[in-house]
Protein backbone atom coordinates (compact mmCIF):
# COMPACT_ATOMS: atom_id res chain seq x y z
CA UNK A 1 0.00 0.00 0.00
CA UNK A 2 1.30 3.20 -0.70
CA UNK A 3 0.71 6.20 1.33
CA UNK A 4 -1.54 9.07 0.64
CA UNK A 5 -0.32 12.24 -1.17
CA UNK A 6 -1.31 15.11 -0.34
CA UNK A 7 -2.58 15.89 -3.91
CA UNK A 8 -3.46 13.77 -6.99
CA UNK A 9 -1.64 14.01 -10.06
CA UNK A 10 -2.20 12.39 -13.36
CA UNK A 11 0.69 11.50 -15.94
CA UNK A 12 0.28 12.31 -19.64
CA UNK A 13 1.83 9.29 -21.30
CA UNK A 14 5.33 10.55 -22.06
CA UNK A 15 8.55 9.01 -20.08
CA UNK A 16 12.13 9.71 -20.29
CA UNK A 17 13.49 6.51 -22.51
CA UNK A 18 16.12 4.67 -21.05
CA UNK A 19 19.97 5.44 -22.09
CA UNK A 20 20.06 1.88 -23.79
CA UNK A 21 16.50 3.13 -25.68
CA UNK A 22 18.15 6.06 -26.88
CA UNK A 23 20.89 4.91 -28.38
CA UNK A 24 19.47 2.30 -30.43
CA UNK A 25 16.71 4.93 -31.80
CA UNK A 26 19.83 6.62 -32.95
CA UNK A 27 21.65 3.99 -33.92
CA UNK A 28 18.48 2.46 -35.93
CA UNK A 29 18.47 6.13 -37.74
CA UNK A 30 21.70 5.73 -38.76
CA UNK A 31 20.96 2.20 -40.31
CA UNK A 32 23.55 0.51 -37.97
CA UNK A 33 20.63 -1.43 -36.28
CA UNK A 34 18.28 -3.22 -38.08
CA UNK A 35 14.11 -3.02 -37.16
CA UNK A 36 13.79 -6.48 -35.62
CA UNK A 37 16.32 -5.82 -32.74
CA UNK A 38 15.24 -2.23 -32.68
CA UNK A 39 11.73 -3.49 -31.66
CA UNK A 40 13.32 -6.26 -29.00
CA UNK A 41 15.22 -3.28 -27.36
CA UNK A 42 11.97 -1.00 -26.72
CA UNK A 43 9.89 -4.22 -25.87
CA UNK A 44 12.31 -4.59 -23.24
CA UNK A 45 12.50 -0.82 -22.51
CA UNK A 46 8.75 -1.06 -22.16
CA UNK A 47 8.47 -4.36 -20.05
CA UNK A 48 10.77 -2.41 -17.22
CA UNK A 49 8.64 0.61 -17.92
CA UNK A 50 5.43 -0.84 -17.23
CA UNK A 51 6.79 -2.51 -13.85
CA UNK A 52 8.39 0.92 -12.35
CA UNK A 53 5.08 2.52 -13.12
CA UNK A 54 3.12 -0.62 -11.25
CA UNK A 55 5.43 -0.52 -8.86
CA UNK A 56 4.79 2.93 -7.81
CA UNK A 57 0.96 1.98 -7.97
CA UNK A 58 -0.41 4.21 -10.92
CA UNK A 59 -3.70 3.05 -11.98
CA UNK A 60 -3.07 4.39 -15.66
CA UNK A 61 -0.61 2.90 -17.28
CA UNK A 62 1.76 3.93 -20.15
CA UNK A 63 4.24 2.61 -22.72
CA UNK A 64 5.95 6.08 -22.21
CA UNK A 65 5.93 6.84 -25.86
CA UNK A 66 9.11 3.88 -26.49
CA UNK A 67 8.06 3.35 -29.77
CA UNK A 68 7.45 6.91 -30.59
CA UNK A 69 9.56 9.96 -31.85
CA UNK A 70 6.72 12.65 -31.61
CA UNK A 71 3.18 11.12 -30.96
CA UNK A 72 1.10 13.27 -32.62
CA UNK A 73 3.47 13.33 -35.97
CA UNK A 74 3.62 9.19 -35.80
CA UNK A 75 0.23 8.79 -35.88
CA UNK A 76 -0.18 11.52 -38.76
CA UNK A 77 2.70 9.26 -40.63
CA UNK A 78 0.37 5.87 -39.54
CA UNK A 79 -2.54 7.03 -41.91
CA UNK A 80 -2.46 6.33 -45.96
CA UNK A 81 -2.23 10.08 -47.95
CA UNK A 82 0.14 11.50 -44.61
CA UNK A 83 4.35 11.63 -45.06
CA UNK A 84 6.86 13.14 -42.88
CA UNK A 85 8.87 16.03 -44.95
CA UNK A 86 12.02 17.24 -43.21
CA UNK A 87 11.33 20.39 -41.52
CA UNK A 88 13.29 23.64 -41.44
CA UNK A 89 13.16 25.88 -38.61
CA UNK A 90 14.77 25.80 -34.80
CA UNK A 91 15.17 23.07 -32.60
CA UNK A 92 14.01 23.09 -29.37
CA UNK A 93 16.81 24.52 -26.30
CA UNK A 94 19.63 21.46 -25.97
CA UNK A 95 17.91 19.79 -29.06
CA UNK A 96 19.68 19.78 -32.28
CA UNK A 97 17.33 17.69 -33.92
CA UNK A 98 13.86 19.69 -35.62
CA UNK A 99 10.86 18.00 -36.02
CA UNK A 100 9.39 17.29 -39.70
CA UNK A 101 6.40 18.09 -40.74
CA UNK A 102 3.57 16.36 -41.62
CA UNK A 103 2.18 16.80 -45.13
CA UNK A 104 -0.74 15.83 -46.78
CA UNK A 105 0.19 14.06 -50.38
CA UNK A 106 -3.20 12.24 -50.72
CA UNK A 107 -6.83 11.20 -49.98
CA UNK A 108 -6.27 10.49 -46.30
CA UNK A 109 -7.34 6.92 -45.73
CA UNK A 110 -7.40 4.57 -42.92
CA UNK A 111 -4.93 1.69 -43.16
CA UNK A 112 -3.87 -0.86 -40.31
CA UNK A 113 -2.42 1.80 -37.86
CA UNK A 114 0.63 0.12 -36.31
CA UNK A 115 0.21 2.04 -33.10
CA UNK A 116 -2.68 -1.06 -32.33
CA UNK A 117 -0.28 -3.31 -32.84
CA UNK A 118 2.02 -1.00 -29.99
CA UNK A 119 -1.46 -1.13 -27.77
CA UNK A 120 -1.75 -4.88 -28.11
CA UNK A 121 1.79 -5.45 -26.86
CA UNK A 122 1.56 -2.64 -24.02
CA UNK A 123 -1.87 -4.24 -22.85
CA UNK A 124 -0.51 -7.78 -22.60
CA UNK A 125 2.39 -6.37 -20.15
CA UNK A 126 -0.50 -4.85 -17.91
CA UNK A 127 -1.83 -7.66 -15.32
């Protein structure tokens, strides 16, 4: 049982990744990691993820956004007729990377969305 706080906060979603996380997101960028262990490396991230946030008895659990570069711009990218362009303008304070931007090439259709395929896994982790 863990103790009362003296107020109630909710979380949005979005966790720091893990060191190990980060560097293969990079190093999968730079095509020196292939998708398949990519995917092992943020199932594990998210496995351990899961657990610290069970552990510390939140209710609403999250996947922290392992899979994910910018939510919003990754689900854009997930439906047919939506790309990601590379984006010019400046990076956030710290951040020398700049978000793309998400343009609109075609009829925007639904297609299988891989983030259910990211729910399915994060729900199965969840007791």
């Amino acid at each position: 049982m863990h103790p009362q706080l003296p107020h109630r906060a909710d979380h949005v979603g979005s966790l720091l990744r893990p060191e190990a996380l980060r560097q293969a997101r990079l190093q999968y960028k730079n095509n020196s990691l292939d998708l398949v262990s990519l995917r092992e490396i943020e199932n594990n991230a998210i496995k351990s993820l899961v657990q610290a946030q069970i552990q510390t008895g939140l209710k609403a659990i999250t996947d922290g956004e392992a899979r994910r570069d910018y939510w919003h711009l990754d689900f854009l990218c997930g439906l047919h007729g939506i790309s990601l362009k590379a984006s010019e303008g400046m990076a956030f304070k710290g951040v020398s990377e700049i978000p793309p931007t998400a343009v609109v090439e075609d009829k925007i259709q639904y297609q299988p969305h891989p983030m259910l395929a990211h729910y399915r896994f994060l729900h199965a982790q969840v007791p």
